[in-house]
Protein backbone atom coordinates (compact mmCIF):
# COMPACT_ATOMS: atom_id res chain seq x y z
CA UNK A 1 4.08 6.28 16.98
CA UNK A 2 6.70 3.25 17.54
CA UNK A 3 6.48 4.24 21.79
CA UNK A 4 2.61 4.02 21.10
CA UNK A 5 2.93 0.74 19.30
CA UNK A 6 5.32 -0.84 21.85
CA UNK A 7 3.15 0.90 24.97
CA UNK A 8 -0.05 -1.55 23.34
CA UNK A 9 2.16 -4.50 22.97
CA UNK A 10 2.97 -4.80 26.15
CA UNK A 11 -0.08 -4.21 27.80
CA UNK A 12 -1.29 -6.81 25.50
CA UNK A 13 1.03 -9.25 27.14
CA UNK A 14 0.85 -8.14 30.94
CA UNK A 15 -3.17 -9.39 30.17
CA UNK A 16 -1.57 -12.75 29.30
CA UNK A 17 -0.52 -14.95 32.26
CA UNK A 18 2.93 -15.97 32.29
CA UNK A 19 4.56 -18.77 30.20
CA UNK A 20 3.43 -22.08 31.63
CA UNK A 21 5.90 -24.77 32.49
CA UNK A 22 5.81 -28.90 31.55
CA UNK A 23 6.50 -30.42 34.78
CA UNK A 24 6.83 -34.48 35.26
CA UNK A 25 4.82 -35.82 37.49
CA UNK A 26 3.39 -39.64 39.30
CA UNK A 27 0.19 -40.58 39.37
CA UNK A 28 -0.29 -41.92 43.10
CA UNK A 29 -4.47 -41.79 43.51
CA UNK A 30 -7.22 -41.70 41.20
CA UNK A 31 -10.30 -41.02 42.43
CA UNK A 32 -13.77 -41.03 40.26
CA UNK A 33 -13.14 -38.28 37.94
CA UNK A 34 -10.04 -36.98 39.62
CA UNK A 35 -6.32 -38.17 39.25
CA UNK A 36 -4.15 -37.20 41.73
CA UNK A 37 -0.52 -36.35 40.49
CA UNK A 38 2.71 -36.29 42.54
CA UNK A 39 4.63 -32.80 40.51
CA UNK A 40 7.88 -32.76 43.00
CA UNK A 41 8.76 -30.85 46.30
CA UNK A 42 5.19 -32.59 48.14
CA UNK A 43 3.57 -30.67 45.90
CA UNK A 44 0.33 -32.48 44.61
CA UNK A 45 -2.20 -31.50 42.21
CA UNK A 46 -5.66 -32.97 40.47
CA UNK A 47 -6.02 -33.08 36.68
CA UNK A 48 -9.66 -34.23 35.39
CA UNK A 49 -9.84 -37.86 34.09
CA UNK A 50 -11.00 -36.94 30.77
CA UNK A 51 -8.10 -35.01 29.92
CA UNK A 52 -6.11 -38.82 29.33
CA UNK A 53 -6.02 -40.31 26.32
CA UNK A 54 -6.03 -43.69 28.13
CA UNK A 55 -6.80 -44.35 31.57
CA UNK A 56 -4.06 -43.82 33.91
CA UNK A 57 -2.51 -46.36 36.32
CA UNK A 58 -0.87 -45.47 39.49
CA UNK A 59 2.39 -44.90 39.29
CA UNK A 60 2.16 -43.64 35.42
CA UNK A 61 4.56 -40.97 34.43
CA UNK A 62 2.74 -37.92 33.08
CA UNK A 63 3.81 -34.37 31.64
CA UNK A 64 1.56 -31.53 33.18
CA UNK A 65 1.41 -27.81 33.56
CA UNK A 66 -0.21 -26.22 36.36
CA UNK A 67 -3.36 -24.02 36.10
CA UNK A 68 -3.74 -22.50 39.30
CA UNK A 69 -0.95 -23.34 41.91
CA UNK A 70 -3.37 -24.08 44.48
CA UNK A 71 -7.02 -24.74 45.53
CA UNK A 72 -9.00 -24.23 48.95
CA UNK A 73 -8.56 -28.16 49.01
CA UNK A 74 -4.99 -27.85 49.18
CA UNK A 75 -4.19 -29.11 45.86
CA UNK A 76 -3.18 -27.39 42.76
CA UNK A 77 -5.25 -27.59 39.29
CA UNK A 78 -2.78 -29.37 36.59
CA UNK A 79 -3.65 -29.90 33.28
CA UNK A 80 -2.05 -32.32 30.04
CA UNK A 81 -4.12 -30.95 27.66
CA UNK A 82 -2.40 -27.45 28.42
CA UNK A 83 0.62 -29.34 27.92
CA UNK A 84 -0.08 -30.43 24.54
CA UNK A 85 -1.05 -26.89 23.83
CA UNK A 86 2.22 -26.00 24.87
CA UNK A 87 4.28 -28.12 23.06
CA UNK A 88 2.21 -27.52 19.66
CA UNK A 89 3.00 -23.65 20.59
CA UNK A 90 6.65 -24.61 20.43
CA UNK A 91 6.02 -26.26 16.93
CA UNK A 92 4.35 -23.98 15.26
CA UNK A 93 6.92 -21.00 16.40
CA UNK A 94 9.77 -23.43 14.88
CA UNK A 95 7.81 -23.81 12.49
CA UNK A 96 6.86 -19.93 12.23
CA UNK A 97 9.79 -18.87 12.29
CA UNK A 98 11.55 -20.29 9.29
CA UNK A 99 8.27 -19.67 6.93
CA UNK A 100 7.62 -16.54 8.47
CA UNK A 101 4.06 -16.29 6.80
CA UNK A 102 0.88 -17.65 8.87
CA UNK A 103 -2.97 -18.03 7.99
CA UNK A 104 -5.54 -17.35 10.60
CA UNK A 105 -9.08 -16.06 11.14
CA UNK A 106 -9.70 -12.76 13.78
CA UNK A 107 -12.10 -14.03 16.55
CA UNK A 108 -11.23 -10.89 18.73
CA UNK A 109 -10.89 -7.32 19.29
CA UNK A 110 -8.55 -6.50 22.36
CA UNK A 111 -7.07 -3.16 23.16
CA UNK A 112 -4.79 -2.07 20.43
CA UNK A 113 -5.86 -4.69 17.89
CA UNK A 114 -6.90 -8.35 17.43
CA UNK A 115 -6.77 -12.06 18.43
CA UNK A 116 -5.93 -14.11 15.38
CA UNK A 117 -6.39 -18.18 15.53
CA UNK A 118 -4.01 -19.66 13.73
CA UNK A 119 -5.43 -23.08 14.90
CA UNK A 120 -4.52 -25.81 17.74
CA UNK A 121 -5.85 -23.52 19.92
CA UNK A 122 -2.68 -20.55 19.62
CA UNK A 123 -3.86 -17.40 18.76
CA UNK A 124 -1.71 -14.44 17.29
CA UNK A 125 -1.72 -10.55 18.42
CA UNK A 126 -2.18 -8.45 15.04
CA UNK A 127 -2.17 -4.63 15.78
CA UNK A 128 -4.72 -2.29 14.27
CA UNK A 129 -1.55 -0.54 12.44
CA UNK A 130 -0.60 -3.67 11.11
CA UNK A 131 -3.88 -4.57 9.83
CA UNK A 132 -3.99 -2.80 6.15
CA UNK A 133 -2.24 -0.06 4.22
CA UNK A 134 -5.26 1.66 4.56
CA UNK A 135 -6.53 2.96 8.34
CA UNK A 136 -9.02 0.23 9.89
CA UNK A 137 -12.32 2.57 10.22
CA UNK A 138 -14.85 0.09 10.91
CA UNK A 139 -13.11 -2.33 13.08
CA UNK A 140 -15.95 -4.91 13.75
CA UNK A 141 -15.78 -5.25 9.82
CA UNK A 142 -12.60 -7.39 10.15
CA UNK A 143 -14.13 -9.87 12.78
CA UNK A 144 -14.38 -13.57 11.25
CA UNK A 145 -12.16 -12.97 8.16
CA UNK A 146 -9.47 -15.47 7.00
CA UNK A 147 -6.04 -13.62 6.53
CA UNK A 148 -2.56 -14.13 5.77
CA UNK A 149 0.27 -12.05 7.47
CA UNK A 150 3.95 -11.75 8.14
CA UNK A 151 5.23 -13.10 11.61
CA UNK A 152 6.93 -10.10 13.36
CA UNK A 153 8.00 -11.11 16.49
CA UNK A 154 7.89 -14.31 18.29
CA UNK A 155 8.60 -14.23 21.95
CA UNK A 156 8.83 -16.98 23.98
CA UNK A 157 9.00 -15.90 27.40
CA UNK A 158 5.78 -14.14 27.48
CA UNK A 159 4.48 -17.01 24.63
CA UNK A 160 3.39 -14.18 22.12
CA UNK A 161 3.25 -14.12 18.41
CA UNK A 162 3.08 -10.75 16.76
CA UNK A 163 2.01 -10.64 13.08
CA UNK A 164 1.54 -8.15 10.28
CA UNK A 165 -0.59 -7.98 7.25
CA UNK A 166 0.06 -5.09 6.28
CA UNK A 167 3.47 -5.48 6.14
CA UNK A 168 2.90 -8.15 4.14
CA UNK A 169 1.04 -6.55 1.60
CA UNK A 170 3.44 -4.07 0.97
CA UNK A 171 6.07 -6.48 0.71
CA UNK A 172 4.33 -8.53 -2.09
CA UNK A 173 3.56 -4.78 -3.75
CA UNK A 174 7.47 -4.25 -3.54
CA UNK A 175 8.27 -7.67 -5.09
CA UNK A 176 5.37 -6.99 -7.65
CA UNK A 177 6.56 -3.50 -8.48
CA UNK A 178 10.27 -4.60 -8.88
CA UNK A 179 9.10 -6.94 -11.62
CA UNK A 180 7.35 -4.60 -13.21
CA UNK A 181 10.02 -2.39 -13.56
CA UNK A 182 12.06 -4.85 -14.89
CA UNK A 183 9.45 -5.59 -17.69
CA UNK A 184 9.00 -1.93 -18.24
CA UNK A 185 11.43 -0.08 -20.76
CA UNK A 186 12.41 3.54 -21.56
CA UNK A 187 11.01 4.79 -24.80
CA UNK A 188 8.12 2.17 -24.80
CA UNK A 189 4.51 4.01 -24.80
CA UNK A 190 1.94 2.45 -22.07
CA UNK A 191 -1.08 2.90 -20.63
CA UNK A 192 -1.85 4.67 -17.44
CA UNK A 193 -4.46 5.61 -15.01
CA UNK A 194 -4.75 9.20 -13.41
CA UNK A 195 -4.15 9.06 -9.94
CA UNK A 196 -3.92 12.47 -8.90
CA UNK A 197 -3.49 16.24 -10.75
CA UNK A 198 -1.52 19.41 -9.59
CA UNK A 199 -0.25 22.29 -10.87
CA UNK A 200 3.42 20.84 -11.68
CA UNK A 201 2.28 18.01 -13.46
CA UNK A 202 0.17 14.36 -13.63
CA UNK A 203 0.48 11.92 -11.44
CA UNK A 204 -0.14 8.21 -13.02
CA UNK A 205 -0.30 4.45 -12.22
CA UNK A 206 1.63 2.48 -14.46
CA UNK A 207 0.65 -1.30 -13.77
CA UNK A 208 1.18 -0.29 -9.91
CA UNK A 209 3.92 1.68 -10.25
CA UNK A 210 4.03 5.76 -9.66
CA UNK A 211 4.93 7.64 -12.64
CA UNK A 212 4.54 11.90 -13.22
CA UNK A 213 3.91 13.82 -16.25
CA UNK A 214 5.66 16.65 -15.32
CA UNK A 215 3.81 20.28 -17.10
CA UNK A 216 6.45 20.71 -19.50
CA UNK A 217 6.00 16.82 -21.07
CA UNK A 218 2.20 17.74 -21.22
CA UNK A 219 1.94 19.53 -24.88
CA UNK A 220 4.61 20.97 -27.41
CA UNK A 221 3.13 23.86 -27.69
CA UNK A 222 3.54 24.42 -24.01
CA UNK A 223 -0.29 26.14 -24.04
CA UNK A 224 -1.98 22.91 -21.64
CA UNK A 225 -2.49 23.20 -18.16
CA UNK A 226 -2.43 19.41 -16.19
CA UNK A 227 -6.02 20.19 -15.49
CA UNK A 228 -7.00 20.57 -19.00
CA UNK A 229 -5.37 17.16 -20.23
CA UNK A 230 -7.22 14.22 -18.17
CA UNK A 231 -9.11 13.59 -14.79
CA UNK A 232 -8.79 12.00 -12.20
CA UNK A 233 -9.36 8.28 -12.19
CA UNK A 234 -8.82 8.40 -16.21
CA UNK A 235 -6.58 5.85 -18.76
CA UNK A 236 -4.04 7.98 -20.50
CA UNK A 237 -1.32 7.13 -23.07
CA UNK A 238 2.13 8.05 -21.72
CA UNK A 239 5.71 7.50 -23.21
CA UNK A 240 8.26 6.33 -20.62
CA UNK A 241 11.14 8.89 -20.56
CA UNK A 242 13.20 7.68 -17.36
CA UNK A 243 13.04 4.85 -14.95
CA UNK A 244 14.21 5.00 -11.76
CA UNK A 245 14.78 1.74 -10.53
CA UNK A 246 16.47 2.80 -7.26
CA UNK A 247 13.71 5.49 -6.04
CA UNK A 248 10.71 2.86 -7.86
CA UNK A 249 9.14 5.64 -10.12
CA UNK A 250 9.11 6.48 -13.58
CA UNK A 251 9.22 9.76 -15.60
CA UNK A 252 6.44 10.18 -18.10
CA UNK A 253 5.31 11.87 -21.50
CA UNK A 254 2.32 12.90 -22.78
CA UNK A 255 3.83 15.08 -26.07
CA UNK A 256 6.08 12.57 -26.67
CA UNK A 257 4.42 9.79 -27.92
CA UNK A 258 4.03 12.26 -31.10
CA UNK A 259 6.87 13.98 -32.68
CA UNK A 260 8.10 17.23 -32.22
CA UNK A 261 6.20 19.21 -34.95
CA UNK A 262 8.74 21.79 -34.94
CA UNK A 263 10.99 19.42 -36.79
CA UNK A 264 9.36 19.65 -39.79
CA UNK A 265 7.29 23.27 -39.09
CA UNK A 266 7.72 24.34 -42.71
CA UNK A 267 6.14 21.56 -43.69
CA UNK A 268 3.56 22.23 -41.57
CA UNK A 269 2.83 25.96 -41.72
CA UNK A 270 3.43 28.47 -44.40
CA UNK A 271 4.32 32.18 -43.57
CA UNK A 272 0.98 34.21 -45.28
CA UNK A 273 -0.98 31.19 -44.64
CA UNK A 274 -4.39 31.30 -42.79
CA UNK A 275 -5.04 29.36 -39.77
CA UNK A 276 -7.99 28.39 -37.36
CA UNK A 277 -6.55 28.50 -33.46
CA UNK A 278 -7.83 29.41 -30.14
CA UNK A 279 -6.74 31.95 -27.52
CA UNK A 280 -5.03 29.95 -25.11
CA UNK A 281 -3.84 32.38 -23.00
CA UNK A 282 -3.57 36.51 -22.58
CA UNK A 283 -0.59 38.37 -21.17
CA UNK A 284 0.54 41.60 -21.06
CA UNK A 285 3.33 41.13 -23.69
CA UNK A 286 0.48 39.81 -26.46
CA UNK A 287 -1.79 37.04 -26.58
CA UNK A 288 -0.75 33.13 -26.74
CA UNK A 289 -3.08 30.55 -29.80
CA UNK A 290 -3.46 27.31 -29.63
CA UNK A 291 -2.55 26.07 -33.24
CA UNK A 292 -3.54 22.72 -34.98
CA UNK A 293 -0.49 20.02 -34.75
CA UNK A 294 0.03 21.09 -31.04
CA UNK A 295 2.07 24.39 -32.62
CA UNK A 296 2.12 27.68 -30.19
CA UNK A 297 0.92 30.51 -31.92
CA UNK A 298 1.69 33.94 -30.70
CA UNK A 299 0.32 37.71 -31.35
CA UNK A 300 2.27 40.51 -30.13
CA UNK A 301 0.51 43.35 -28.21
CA UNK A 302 1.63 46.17 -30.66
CA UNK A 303 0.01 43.74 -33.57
CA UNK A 304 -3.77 44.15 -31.61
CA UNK A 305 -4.38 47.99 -31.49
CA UNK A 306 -6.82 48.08 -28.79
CA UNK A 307 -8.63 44.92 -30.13
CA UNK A 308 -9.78 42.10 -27.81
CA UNK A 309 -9.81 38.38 -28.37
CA UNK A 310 -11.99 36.61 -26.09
CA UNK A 311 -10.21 33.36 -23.90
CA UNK A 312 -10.93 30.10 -25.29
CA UNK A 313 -12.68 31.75 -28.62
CA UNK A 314 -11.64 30.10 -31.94
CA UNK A 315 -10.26 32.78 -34.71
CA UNK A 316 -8.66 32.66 -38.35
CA UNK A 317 -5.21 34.09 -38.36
CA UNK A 318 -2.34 34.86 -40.81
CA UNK A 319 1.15 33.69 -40.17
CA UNK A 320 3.46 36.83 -40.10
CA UNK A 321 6.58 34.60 -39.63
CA UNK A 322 7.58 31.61 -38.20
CA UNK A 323 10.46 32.00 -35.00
CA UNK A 324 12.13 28.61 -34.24
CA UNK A 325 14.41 30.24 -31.90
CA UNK A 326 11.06 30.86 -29.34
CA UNK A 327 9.36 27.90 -31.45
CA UNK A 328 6.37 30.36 -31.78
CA UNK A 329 4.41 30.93 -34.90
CA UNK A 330 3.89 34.78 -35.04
CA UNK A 331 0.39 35.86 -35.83
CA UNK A 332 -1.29 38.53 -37.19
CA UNK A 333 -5.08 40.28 -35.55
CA UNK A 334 -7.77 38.05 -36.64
CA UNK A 335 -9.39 38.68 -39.87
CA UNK A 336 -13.02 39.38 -38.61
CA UNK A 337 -11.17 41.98 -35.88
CA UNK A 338 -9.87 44.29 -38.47
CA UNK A 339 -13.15 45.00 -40.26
């Protein structure tokens, strides 16, 4: 990718003519719209009238910068307004180079990119990688727009400017994210939005910066999938467990921004009691309940006797016993089963 990158640059540049010189020069013959101009070594050349700013005199030092070296008429094709061109170049790469950021409008697509105007007639090479964080699809889109980039490179040989919005953009999204995590604290419960959902966890934005949900911070009862939770492009409530300031990330919770219910279980549930839950999930080894007060309820195999709970069906149950050690609520066979 960076040989590719380099590869365009520089046939960027070979299209470019060479850096043009300021040469002092005499005035020795004006004549009608042309002024002749004495540039060393018996060299002469013409440079058109209107180009002064006042009218020359013979004899007049001038600065000028040639055009085209030479004519059928023997004479070469200076310019001064090239000059001034020149020297505002060499300002506004001083200048460039300590601010480092630059405004300009695209006028052009070349190969690899586009021509930027930054005004006084200079112009700026921004890449099509270098263009947003997102691929450039619909290039001609980007024509005419008013941007602001970082200045790459700045070479004077060749009289170049390379810039970079994108580069730009993710620098101001560093700086913004940094603050954010300095705002942000462990413990505190924020909102989210969704930004993507896989089988280890939830992914969310947390004022710009990337934070996960892993599975196991989903529920208590350990019974909800990621899938089951929230969608894609949703806000969620999420408790900040960990932030990694180094890596830019943080490390979320869904379950707790609630207590852990089985603090205070036998508060909560009674052994003989009856409860409403759904079948979560079926195994070999019994079947898994959802209970109220995000509690895992559990029925062992040898408890069912050939019965059959249906997946995602809601049932009344009796607790047989309550086992903090596997912080499952053991369940007998629905009621309406053993009619």
């Amino acid at each position: 990718m960076k040989e590719d990158f380099a590869k365009l640059l520089d046939e960027y540049f070979k299209k470019r003519k060479g850096k043009k010189k300021i040469i002092e020069g005499t005035v020795i013959k004006i004549n009608g719209k042309d002024v002749f101009v004495d540039y060393g070594g018996k060299s002469e050349g013409v440079v058109p009238i209107e180009e002064f700013e006042t009218l020359p005199e013979i004899g007049d030092k001038v600065e000028v910068s040639i055009v085209e070296p030479e004519t059928e008429d023997g004479y070469a094709i200076l310019s001064i307004s090239t000059v001034r061109t020149l020297k505002k170049w060499e300002e506004t790469a001083n200048r460039l180079e300590k601010e480092k950021i630059v405004e300009g409008i695209i006028r052009q697509k070349v190969r690899g990119g586009y021509k930027v105007d930054i005004g006084s007639g200079i112009y700026t090479f921004l890449p099509l990688s270098q263009v947003d964080i997102i691929p450039v699809t619909r290039p001609d889109d980007w024509l005419d727009k008013k941007i602001k980039a970082k200045v790459l490179s700045i070479d004077r040989k060749r009289q170049s400017i390379v810039i970079s919005r994108r580069q730009l953009i993710e620098e101001e999204r560093k700086k913004k994210r940094k603050e954010i995590l300095g705002s942000l604290k462990e413990g505190e419960v924020v909102e989210g939005r969704v930004k993507n959902i896989v089988d280890f966890g939830i992914f969310v934005d947390v004022k710009g910066v990337d934070g996960l949900v892993h599975k196991s911070d989903i529920s208590w009862s350990g019974l909800k999938t990621p899938f089951e939770i929230t969608s894609i492009g949703k806000k969620i409530k999420v408790k900040i467990i960990k932030i990694d300031k180094e890596k830019e990330r943080l490390f979320l919770s869904i379950k707790r921004i609630h207590p852990d219910p089985w603090e205070k279980i036998e508060s909560i549930i009674k052994e003989g009691e009856k409860l409403k839950g759904k079948v979560a999930k079926l195994s070999s080894k019994g079947i898994f309940i959802e209970l109220p007060h995000d509690i895992a309820g559990f029925i062992p195999a040898d408890y069912l006797k050939n019965k059959h709970l249906k997946e995602h069906k809601e049932y009344t149950f009796t607790v047989e016993k309550i086992d903090r050690e596997k912080r499952r609520v053991i369940l007998s066979c629905p009621e309406e089963l053993q009619r």
